[in-house]
PDB file of N, CA and C in Angstrom:
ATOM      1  N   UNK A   1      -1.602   4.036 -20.178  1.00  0.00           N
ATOM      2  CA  UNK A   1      -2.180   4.197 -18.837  1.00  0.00           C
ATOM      3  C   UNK A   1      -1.751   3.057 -17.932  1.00  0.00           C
ATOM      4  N   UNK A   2      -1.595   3.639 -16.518  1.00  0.00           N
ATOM      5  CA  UNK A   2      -1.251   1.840 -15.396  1.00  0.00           C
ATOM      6  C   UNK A   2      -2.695   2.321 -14.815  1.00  0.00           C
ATOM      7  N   UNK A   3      -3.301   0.999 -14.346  1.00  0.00           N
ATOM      8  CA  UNK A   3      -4.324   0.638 -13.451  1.00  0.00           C
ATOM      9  C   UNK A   3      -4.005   0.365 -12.102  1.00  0.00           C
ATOM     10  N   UNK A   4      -4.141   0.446 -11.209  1.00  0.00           N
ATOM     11  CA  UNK A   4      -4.029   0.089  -9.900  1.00  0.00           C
ATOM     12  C   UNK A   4      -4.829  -0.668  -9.431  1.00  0.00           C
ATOM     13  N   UNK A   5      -4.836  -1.725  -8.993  1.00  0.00           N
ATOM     14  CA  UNK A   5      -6.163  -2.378  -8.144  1.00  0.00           C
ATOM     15  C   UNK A   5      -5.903  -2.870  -6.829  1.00  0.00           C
ATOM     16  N   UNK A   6      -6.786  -2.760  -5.704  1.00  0.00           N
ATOM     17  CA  UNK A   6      -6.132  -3.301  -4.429  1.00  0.00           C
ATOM     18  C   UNK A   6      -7.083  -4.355  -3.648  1.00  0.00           C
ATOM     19  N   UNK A   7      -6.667  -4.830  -3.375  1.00  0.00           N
ATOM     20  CA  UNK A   7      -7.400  -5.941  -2.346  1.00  0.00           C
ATOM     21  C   UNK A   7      -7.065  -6.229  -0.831  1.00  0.00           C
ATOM     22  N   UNK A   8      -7.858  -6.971  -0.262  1.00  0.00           N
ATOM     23  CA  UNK A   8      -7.336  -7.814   1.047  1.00  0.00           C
ATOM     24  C   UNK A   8      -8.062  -6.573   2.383  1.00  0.00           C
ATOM     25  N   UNK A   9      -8.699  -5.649   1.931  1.00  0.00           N
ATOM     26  CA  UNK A   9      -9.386  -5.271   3.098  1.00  0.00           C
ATOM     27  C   UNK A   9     -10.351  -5.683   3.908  1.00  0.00           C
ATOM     28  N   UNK A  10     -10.448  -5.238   5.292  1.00  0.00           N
ATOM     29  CA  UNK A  10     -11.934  -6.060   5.710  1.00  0.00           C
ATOM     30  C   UNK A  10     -11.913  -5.756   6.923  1.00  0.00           C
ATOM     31  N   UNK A  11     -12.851  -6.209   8.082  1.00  0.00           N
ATOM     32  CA  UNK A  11     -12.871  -6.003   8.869  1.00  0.00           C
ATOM     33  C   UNK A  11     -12.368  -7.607  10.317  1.00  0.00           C
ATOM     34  N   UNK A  12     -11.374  -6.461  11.250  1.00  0.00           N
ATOM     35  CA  UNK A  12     -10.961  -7.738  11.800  1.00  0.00           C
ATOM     36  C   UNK A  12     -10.278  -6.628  13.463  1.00  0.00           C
ATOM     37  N   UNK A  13     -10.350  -8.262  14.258  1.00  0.00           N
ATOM     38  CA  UNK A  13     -10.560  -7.441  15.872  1.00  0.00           C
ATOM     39  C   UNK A  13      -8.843  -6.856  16.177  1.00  0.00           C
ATOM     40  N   UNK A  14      -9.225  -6.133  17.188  1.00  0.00           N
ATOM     41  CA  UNK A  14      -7.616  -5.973  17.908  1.00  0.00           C
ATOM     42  C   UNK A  14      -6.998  -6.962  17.736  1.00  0.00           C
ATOM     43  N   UNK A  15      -5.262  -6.693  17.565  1.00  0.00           N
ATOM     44  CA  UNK A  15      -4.629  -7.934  17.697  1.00  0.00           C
ATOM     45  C   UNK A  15      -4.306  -8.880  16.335  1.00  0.00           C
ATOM     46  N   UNK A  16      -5.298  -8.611  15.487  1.00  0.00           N
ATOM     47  CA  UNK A  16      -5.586  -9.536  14.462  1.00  0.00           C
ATOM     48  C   UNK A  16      -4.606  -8.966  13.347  1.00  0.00           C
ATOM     49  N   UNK A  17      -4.774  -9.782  12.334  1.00  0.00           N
ATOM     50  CA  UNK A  17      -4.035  -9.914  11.083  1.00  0.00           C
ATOM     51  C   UNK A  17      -4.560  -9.239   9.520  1.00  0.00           C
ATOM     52  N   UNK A  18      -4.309  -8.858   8.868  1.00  0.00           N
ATOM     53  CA  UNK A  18      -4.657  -8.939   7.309  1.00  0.00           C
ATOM     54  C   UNK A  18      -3.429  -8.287   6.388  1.00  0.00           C
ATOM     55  N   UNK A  19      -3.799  -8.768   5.155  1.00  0.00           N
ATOM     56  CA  UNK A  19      -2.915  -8.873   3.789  1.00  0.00           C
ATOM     57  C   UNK A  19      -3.330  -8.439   3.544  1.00  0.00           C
ATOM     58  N   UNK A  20      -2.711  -6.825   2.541  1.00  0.00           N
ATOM     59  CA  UNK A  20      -3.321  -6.397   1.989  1.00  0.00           C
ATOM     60  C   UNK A  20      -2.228  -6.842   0.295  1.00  0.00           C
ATOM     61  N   UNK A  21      -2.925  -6.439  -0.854  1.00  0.00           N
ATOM     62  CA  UNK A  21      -2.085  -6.686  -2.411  1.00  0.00           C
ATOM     63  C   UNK A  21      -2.851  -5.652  -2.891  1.00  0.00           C
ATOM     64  N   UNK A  22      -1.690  -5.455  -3.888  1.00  0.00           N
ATOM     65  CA  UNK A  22      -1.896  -4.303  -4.786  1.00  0.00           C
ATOM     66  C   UNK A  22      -1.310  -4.469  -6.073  1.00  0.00           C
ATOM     67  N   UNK A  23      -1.727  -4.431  -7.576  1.00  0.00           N
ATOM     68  CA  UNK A  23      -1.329  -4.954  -8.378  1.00  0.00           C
ATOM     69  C   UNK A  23      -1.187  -3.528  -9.275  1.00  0.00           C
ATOM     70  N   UNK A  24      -0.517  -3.826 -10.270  1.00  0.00           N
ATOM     71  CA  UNK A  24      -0.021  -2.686 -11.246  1.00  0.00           C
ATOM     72  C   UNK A  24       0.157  -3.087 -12.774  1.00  0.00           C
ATOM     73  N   UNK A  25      -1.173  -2.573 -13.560  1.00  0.00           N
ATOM     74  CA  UNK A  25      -0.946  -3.013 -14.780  1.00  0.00           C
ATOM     75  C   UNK A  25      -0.977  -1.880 -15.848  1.00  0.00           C
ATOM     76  N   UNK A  26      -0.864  -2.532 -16.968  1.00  0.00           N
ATOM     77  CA  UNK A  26      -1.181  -1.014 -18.255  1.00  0.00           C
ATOM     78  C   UNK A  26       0.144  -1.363 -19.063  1.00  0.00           C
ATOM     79  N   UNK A  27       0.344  -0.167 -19.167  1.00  0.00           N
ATOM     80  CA  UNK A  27       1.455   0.512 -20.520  1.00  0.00           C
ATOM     81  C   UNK A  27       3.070   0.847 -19.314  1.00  0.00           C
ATOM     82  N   UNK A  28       3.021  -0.447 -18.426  1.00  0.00           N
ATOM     83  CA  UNK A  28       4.435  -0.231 -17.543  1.00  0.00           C
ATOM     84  C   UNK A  28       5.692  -0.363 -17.916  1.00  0.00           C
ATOM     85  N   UNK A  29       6.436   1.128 -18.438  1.00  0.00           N
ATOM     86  CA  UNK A  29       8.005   0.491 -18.280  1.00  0.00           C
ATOM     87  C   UNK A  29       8.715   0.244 -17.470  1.00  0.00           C
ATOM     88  N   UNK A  30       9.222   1.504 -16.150  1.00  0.00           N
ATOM     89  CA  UNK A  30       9.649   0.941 -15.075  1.00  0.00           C
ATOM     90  C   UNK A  30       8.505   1.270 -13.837  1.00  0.00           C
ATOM     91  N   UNK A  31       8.779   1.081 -12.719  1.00  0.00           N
ATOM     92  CA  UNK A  31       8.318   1.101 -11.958  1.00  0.00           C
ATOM     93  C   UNK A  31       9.530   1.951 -10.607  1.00  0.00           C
ATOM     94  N   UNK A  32       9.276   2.759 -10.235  1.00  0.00           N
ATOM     95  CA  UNK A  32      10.234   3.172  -9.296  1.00  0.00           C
ATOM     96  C   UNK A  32      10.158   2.843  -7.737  1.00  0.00           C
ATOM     97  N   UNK A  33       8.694   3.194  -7.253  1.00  0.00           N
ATOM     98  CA  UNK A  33       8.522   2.373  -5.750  1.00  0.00           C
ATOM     99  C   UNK A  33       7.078   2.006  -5.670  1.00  0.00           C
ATOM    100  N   UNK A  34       6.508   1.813  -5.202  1.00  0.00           N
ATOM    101  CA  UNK A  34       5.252   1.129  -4.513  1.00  0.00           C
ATOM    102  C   UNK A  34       5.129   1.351  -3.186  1.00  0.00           C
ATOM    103  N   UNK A  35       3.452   1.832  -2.991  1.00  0.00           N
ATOM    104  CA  UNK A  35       3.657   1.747  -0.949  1.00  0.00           C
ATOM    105  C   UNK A  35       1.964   1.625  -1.048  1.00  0.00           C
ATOM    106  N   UNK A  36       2.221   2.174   0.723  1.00  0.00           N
ATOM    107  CA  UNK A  36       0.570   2.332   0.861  1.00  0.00           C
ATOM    108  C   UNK A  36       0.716   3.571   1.836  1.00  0.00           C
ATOM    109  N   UNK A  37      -0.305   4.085   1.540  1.00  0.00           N
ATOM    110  CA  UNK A  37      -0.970   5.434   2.299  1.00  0.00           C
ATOM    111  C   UNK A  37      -2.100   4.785   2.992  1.00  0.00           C
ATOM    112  N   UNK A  38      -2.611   5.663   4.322  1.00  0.00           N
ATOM    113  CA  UNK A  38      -4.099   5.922   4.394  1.00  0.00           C
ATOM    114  C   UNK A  38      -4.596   6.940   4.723  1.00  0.00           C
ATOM    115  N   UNK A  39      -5.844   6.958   5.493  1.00  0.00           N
ATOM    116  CA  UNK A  39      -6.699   8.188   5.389  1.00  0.00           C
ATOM    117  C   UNK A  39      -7.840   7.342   6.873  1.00  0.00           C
ATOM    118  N   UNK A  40      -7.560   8.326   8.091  1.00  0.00           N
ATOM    119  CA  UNK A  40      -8.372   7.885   8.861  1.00  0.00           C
ATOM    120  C   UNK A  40      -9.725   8.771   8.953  1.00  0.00           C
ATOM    121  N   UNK A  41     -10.788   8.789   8.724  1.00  0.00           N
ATOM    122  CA  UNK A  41     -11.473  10.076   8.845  1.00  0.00           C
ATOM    123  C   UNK A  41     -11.022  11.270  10.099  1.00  0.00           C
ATOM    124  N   UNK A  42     -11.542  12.199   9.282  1.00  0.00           N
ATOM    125  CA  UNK A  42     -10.895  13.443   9.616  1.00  0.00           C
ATOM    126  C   UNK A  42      -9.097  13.917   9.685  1.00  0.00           C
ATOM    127  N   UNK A  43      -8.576  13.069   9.779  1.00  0.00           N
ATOM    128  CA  UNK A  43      -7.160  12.845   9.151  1.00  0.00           C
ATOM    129  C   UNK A  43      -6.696  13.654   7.788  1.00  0.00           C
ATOM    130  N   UNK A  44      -5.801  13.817   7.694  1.00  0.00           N
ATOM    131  CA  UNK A  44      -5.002  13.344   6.724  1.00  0.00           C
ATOM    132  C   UNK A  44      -4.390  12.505   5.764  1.00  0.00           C
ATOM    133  N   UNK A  45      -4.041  12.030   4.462  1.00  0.00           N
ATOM    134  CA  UNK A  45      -3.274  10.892   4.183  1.00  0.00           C
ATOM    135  C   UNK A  45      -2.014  10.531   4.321  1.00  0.00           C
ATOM    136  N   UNK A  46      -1.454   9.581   4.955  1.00  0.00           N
ATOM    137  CA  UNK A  46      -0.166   9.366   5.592  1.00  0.00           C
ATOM    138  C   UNK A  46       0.288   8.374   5.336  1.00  0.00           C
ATOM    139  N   UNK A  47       1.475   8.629   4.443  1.00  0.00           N
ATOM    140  CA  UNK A  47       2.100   7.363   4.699  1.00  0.00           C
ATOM    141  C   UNK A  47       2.342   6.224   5.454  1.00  0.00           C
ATOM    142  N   UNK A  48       2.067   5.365   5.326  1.00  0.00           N
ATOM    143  CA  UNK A  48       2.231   3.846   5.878  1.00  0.00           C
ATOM    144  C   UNK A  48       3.409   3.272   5.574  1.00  0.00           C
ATOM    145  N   UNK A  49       3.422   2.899   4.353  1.00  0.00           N
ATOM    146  CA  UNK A  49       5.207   1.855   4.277  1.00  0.00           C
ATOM    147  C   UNK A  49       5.520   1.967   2.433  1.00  0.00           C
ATOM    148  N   UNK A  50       6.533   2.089   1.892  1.00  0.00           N
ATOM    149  CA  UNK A  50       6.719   2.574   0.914  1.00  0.00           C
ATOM    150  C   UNK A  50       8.034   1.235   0.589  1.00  0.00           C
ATOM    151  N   UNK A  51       8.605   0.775  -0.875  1.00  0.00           N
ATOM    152  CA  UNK A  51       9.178  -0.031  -1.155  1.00  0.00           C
ATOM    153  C   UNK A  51       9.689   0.504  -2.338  1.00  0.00           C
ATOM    154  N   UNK A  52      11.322   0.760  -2.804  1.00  0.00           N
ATOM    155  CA  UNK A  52      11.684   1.383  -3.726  1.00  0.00           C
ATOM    156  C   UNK A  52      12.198   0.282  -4.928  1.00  0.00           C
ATOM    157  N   UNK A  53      12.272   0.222  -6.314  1.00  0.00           N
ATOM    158  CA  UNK A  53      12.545  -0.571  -6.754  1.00  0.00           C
ATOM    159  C   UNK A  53      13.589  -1.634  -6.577  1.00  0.00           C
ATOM    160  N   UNK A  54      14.701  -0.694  -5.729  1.00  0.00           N
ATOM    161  CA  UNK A  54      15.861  -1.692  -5.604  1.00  0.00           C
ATOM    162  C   UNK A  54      15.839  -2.467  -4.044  1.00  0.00           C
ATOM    163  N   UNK A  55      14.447  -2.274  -3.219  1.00  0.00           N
ATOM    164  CA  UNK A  55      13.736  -3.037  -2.334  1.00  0.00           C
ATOM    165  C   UNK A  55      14.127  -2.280  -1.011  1.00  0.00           C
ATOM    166  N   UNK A  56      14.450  -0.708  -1.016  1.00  0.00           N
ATOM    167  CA  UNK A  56      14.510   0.058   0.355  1.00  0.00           C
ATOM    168  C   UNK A  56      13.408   0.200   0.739  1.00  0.00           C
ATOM    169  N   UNK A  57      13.134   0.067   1.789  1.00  0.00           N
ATOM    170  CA  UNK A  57      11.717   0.192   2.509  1.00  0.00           C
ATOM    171  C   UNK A  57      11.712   1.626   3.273  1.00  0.00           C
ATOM    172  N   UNK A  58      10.468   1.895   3.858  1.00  0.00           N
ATOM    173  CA  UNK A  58      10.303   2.802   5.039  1.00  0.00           C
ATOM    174  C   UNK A  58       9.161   2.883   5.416  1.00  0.00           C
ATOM    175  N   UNK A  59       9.268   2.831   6.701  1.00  0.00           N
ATOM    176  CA  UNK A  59       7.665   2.713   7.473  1.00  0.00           C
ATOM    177  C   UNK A  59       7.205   4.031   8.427  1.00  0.00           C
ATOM    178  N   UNK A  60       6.046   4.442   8.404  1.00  0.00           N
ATOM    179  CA  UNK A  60       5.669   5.174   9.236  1.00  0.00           C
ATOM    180  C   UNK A  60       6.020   4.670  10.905  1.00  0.00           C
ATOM    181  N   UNK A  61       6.595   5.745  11.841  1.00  0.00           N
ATOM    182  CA  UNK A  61       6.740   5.085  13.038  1.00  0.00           C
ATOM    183  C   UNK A  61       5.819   4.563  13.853  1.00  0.00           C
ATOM    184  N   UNK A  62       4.546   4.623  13.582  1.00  0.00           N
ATOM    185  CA  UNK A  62       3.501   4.290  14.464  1.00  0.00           C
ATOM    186  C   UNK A  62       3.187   2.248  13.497  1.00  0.00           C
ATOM    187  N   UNK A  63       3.644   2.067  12.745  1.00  0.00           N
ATOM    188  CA  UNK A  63       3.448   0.946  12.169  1.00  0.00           C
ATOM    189  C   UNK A  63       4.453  -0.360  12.284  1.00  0.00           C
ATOM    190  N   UNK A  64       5.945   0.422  12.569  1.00  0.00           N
ATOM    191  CA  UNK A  64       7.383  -0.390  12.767  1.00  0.00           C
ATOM    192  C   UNK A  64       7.480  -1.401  13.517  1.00  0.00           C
ATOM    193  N   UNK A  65       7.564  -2.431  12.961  1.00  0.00           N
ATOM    194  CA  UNK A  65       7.295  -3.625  13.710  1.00  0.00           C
ATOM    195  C   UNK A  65       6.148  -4.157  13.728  1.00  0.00           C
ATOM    196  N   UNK A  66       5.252  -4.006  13.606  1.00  0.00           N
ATOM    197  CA  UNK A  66       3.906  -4.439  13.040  1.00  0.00           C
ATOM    198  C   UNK A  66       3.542  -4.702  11.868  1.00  0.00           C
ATOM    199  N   UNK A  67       4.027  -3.843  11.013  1.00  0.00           N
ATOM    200  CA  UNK A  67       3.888  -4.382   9.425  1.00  0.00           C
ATOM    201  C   UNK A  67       4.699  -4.632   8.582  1.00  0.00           C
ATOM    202  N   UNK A  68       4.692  -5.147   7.483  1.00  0.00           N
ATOM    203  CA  UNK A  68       5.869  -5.407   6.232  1.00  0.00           C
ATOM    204  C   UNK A  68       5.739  -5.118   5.208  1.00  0.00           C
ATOM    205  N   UNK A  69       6.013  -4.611   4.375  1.00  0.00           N
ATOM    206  CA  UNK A  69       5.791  -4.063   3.359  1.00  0.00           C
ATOM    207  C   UNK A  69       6.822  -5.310   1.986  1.00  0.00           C
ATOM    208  N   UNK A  70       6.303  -5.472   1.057  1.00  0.00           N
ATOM    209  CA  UNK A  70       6.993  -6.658   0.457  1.00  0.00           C
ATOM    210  C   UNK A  70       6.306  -6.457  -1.142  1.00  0.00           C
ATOM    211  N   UNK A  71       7.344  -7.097  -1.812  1.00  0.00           N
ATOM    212  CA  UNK A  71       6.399  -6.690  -3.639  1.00  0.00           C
ATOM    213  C   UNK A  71       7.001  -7.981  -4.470  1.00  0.00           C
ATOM    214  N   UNK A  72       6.984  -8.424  -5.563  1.00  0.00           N
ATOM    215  CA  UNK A  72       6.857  -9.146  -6.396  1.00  0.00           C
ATOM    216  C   UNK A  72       6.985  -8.441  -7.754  1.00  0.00           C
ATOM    217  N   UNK A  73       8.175  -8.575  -8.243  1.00  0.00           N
ATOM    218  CA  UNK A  73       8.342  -7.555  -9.559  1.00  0.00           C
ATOM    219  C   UNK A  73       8.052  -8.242 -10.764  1.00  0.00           C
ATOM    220  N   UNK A  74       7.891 -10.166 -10.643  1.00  0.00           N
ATOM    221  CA  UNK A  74       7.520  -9.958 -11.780  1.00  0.00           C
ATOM    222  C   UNK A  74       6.061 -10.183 -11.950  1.00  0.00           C
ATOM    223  N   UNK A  75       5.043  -9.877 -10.896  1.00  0.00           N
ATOM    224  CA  UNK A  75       3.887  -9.859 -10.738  1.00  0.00           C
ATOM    225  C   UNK A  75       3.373  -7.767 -10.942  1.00  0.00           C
ATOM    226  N   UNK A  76       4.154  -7.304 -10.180  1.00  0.00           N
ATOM    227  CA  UNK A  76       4.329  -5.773 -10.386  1.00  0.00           C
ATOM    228  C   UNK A  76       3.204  -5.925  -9.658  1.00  0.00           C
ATOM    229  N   UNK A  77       3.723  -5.934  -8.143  1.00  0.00           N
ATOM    230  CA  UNK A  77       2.667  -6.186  -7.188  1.00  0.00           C
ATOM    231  C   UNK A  77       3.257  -6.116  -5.602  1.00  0.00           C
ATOM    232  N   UNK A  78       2.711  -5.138  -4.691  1.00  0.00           N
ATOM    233  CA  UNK A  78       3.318  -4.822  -3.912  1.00  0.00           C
ATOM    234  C   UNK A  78       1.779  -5.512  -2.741  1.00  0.00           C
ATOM    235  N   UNK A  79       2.741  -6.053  -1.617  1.00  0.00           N
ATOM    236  CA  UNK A  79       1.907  -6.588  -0.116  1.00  0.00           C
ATOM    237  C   UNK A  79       2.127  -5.623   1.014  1.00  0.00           C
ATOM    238  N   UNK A  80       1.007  -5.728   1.887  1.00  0.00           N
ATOM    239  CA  UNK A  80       1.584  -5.210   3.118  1.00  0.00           C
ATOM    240  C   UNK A  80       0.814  -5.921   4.191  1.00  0.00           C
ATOM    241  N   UNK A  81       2.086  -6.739   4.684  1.00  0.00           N
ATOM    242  CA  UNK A  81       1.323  -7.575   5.996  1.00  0.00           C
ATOM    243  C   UNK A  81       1.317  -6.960   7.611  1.00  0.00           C
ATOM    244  N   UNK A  82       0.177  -6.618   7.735  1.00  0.00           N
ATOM    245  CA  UNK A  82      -0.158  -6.166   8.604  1.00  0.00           C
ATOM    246  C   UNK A  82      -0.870  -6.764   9.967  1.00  0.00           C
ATOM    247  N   UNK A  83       0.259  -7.185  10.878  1.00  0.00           N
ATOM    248  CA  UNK A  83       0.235  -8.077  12.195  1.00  0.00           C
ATOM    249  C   UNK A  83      -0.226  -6.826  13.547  1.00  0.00           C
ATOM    250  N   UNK A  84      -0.770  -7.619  14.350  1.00  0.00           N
ATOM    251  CA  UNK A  84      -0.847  -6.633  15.901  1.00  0.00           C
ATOM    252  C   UNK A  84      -1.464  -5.956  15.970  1.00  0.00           C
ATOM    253  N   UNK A  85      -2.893  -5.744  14.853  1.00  0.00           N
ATOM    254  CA  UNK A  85      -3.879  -4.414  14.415  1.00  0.00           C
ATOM    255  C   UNK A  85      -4.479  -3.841  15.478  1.00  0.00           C
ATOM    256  N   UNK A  86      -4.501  -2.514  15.385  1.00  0.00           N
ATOM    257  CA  UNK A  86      -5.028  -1.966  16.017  1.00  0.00           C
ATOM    258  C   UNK A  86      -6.268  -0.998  15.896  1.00  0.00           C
ATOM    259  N   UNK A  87      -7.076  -0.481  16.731  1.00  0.00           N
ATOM    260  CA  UNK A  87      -8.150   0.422  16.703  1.00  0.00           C
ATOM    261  C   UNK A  87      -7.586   1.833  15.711  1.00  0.00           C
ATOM    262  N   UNK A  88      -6.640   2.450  16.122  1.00  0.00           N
ATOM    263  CA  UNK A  88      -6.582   3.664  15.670  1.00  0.00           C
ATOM    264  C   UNK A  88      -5.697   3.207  13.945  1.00  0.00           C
ATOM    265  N   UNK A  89      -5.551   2.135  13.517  1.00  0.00           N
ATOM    266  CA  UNK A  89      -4.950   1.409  11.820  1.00  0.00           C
ATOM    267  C   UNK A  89      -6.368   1.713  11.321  1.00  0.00           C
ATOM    268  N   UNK A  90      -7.468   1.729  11.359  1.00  0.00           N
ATOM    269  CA  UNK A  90      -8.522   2.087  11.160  1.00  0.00           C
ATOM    270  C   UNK A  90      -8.134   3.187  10.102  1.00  0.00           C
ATOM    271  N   UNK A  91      -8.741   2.620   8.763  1.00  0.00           N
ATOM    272  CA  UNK A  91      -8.417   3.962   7.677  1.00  0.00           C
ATOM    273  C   UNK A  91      -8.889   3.334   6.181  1.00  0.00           C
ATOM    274  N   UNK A  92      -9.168   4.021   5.581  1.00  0.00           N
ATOM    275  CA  UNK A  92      -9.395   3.502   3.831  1.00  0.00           C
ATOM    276  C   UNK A  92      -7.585   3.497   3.660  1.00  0.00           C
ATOM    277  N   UNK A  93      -7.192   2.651   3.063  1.00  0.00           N
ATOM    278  CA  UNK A  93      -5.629   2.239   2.518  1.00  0.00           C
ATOM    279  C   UNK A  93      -5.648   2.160   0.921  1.00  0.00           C
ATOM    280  N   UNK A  94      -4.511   3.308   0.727  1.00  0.00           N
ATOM    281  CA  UNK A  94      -4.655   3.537  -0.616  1.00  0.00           C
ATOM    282  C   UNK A  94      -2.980   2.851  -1.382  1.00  0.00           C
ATOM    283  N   UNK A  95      -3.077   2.491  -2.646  1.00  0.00           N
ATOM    284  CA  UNK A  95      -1.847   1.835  -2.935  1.00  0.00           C
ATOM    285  C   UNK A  95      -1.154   3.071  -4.034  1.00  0.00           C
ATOM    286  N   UNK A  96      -0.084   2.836  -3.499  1.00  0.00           N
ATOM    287  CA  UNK A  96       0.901   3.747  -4.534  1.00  0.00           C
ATOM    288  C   UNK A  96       1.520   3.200  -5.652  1.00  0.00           C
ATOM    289  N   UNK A  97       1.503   3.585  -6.458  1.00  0.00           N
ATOM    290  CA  UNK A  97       2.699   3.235  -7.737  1.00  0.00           C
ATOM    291  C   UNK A  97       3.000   4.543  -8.244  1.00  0.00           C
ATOM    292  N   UNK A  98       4.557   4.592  -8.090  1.00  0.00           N
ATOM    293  CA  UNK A  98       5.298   5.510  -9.031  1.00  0.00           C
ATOM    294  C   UNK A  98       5.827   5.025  -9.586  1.00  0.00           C
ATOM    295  N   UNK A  99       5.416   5.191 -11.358  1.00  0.00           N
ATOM    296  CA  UNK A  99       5.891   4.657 -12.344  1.00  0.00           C
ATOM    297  C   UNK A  99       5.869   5.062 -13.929  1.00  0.00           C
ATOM    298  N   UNK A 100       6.602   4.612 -14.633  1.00  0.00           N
ATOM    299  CA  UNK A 100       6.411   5.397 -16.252  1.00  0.00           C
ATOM    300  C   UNK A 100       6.569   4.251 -17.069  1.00  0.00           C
ATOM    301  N   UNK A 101       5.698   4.858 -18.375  1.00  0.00           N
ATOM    302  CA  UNK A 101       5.296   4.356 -19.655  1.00  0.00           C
ATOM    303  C   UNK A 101       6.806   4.614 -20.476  1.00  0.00           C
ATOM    304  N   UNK A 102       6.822   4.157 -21.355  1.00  0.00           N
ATOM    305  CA  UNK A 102       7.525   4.515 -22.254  1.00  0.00           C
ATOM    306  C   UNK A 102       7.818   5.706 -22.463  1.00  0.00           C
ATOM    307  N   UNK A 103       8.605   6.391 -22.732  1.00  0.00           N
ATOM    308  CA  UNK A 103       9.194   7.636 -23.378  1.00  0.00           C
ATOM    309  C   UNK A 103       8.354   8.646 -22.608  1.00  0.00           C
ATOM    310  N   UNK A 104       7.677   8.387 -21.426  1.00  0.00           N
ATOM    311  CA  UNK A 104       6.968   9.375 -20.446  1.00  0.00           C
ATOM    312  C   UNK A 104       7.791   9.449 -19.170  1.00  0.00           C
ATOM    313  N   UNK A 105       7.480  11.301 -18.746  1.00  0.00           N
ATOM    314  CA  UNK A 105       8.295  10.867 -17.476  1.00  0.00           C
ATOM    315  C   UNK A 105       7.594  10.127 -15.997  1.00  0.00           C
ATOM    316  N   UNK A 106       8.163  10.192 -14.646  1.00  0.00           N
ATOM    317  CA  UNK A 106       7.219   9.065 -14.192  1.00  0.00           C
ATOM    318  C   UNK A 106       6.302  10.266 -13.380  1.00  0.00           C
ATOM    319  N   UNK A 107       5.427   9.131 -13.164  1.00  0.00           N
ATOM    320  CA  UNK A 107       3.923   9.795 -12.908  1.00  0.00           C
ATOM    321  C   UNK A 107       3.546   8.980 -11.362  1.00  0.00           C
ATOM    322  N   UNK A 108       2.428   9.665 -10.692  1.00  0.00           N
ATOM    323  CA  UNK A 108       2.098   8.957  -9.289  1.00  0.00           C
ATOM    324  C   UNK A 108       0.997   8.083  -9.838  1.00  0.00           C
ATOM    325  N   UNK A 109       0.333   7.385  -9.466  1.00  0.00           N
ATOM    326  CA  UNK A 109      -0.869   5.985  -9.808  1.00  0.00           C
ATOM    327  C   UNK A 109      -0.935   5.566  -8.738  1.00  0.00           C
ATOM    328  N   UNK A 110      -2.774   5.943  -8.227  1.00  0.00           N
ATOM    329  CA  UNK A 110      -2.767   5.505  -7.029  1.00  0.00           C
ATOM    330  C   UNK A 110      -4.479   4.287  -7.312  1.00  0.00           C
ATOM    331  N   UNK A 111      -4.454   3.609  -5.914  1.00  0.00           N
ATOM    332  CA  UNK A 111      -5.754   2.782  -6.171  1.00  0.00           C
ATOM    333  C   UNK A 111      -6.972   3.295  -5.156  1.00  0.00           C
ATOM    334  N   UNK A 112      -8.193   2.599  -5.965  1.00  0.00           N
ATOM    335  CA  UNK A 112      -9.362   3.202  -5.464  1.00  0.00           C
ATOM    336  C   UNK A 112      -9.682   3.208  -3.739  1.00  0.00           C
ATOM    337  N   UNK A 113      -8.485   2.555  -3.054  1.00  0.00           N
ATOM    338  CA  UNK A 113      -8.524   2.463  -1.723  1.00  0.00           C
ATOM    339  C   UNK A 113      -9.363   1.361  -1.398  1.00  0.00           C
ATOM    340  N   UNK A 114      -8.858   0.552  -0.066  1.00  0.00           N
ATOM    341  CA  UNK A 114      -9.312  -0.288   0.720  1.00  0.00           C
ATOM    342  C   UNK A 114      -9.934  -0.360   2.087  1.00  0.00           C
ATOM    343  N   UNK A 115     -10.948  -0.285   2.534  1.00  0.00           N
ATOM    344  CA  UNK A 115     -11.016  -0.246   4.153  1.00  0.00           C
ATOM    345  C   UNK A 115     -10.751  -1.016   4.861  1.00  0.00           C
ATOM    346  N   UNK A 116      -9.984  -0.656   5.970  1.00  0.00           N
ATOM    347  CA  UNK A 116      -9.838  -1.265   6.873  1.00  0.00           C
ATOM    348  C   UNK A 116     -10.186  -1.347   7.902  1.00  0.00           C
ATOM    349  N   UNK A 117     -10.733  -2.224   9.209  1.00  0.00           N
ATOM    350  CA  UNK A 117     -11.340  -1.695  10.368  1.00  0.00           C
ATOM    351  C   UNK A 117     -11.265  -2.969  11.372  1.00  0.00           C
ATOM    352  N   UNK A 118     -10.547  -2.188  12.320  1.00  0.00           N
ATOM    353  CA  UNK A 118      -9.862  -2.803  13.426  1.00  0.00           C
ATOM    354  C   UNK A 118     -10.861  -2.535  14.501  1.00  0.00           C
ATOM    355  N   UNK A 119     -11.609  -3.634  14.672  1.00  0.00           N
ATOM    356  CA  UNK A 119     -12.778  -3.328  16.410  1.00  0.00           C
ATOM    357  C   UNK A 119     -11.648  -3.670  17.497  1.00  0.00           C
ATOM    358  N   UNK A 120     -12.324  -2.998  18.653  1.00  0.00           N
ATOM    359  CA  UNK A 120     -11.789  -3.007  19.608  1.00  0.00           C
ATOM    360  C   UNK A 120     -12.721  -4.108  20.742  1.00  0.00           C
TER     361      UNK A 120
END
């Protein structure tokens, strides 16, 4: 099994800053990408910024330039720094790992989600 765990949510004004981390443990052989999703109520879940093992990125366009998406492989731990926040970033943020065990093929692993909340 991989575990997911995420941190660094909270609440913070327009304009403002936060880190989010996301860690990846268990029975990991490789790891293929890492990202983050969210979920604004009544929404949908949408991609945010995604990081592939060999370190291609991609960001949702409403986020470009505002955030970074960044990981640590031998922590097996993906960041997303998130500058310039805004009211509508407002969302539970969920962490991705696509990844496989041994002699399994790869599987999605996601975390229990983070809130986030940007006052205006």
């Amino acid at each position: 099994q991989v575990q997911v765990v995420e941190s660094g949510g909270g609440l913070v004004q327009a304009g403002g800053s936060l880190r989010l981390s996301c860690a990846a443990s268990g029975r990991i052989f490789t790891i293929n990408a890492m990202g983050w999703y969210r979920r604004a109520p009544g929404n949908q879940r949408e991609l945010v910024a995604i990081i592939t093992s060999g370190g291609s990125t991609n960001y949702a366009d409403s986020v470009k330039g505002r955030f970074t998406i960044s990981k640590d492989d031998a922590k097996n731990t993906v960041y997303l720094q998130m500058n310039s926040l805004k009211p509508e970033d407002t969302a539970v943020y969920y962490c991705y790992v696509g990844a496989r065990e041994r002699m399994r093929p790869v599987n999605d692993y996601w975390g229990q989600g983070t809130q986030v909340t940007v006052s205006s």
